[in-house]
C-alpha atoms as a PDB file:
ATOM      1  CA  UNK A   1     122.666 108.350  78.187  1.00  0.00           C
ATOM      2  CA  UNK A   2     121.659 105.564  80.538  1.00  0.00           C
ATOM      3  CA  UNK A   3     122.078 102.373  79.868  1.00  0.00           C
ATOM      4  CA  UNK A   4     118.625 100.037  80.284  1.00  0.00           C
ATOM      5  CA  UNK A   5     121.132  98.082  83.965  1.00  0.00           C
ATOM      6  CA  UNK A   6     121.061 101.616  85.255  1.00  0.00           C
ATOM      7  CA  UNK A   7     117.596 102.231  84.867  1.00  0.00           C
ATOM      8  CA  UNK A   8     116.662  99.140  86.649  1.00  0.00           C
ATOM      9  CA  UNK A   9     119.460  99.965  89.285  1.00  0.00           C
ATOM     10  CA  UNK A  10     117.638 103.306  89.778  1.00  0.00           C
ATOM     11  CA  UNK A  11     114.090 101.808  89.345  1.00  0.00           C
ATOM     12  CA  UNK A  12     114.637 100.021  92.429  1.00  0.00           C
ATOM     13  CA  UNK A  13     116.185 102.179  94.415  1.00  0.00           C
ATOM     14  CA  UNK A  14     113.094 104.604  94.480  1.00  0.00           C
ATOM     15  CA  UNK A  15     110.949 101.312  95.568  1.00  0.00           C
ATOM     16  CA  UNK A  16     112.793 102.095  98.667  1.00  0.00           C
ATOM     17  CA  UNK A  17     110.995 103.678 101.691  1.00  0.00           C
ATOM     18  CA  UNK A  18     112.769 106.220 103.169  1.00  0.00           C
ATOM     19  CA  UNK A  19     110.348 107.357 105.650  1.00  0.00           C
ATOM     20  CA  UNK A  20     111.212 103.305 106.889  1.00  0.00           C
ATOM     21  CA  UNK A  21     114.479 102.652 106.982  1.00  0.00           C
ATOM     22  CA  UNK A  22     113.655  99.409 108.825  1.00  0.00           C
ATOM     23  CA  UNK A  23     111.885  98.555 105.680  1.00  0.00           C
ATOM     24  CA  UNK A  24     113.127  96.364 103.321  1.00  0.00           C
ATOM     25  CA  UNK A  25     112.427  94.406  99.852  1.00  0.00           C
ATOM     26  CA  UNK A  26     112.380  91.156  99.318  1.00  0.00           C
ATOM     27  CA  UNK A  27     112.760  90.054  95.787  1.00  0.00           C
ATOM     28  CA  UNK A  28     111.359  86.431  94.579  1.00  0.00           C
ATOM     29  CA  UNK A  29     113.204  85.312  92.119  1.00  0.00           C
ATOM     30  CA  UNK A  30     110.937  82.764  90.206  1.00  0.00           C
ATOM     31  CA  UNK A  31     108.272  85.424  90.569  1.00  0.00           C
ATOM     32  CA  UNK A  32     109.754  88.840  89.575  1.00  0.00           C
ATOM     33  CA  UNK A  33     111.172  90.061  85.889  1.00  0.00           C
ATOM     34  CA  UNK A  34     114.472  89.289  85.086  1.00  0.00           C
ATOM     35  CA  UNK A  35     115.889  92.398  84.491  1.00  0.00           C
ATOM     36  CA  UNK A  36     114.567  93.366  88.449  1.00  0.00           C
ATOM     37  CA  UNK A  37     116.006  90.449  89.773  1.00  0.00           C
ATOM     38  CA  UNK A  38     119.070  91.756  88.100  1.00  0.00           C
ATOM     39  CA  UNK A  39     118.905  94.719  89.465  1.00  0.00           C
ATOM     40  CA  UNK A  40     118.807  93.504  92.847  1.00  0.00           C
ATOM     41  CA  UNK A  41     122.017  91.633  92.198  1.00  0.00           C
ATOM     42  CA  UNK A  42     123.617  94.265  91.009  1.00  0.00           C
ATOM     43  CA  UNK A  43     123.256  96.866  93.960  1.00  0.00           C
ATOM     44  CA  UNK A  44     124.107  94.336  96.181  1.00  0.00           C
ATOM     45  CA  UNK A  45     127.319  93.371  94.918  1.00  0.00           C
ATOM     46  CA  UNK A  46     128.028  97.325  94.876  1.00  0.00           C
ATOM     47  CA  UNK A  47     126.988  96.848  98.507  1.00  0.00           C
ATOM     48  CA  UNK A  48     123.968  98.835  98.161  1.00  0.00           C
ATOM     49  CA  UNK A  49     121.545  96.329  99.609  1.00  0.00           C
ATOM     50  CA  UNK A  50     122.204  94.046 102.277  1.00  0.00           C
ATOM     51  CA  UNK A  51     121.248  90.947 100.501  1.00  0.00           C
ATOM     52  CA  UNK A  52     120.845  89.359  97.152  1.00  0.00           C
ATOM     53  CA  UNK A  53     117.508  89.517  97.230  1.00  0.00           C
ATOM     54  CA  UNK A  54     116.802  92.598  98.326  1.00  0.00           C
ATOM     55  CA  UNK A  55     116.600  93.022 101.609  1.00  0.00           C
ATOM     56  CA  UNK A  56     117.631  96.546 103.124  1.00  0.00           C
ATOM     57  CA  UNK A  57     119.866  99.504 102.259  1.00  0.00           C
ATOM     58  CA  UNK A  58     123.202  99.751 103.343  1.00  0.00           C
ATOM     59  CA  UNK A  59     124.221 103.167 104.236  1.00  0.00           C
ATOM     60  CA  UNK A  60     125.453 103.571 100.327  1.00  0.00           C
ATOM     61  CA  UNK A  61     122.310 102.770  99.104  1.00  0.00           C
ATOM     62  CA  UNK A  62     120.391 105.060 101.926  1.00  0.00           C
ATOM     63  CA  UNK A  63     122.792 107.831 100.112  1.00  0.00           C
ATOM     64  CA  UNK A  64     122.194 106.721  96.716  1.00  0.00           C
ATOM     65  CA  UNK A  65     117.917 105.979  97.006  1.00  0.00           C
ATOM     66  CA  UNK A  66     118.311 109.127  98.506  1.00  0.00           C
ATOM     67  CA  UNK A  67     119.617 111.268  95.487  1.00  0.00           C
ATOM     68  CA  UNK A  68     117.891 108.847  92.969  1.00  0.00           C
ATOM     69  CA  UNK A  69     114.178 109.884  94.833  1.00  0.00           C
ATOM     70  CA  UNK A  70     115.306 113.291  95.208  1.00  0.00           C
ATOM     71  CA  UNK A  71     116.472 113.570  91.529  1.00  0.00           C
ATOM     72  CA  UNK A  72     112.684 112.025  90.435  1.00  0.00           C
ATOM     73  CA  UNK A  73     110.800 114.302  92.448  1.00  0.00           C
ATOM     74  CA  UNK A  74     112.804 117.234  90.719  1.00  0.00           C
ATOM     75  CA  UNK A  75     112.167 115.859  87.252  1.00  0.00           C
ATOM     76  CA  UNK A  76     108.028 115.498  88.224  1.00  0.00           C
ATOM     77  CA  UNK A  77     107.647 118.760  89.477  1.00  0.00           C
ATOM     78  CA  UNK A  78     105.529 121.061  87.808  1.00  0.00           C
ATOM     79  CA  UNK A  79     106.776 123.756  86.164  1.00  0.00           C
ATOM     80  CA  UNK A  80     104.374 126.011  86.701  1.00  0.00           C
END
């Protein structure tokens, strides 16, 4: 089971645009929810964003916004 950290972690990795890689996020921390901002902290400590705020993926976090997108588009599909 995921834990409510990872959710976040993965929540904000699919914010990510991948069609962009020269687009980032910026995160404002006396604007934004707590458990986003974090988020944000977290993956960038794991080195998954290049700064505490946000700002854009590392190659890591290309990999891992990558397989987090991926796994949400597989989970959405339709089954039909």
């Amino acid at each position: 089971m995921l834990k409510p950290d990872e959710v976040a972690d993965i929540n904000l990795l699919c914010q990510f645009n991948l069609a962009n890689t020269l687009e980032g996020l910026k995160i404002h921390k006396h604007e934004a929810d707590t458990a986003l901002v974090a988020a944000v902290e977290r993956l960038h400590k794991q080195g998954l964003v290049t700064q505490h705020d946000g700002g854009y993926l590392t190659s890591l976090g290309l990999d891992a916004a990558e397989h987090a997108q991926a796994l949400l588009t597989i989970l959405r599909a339709d089954p039909a």
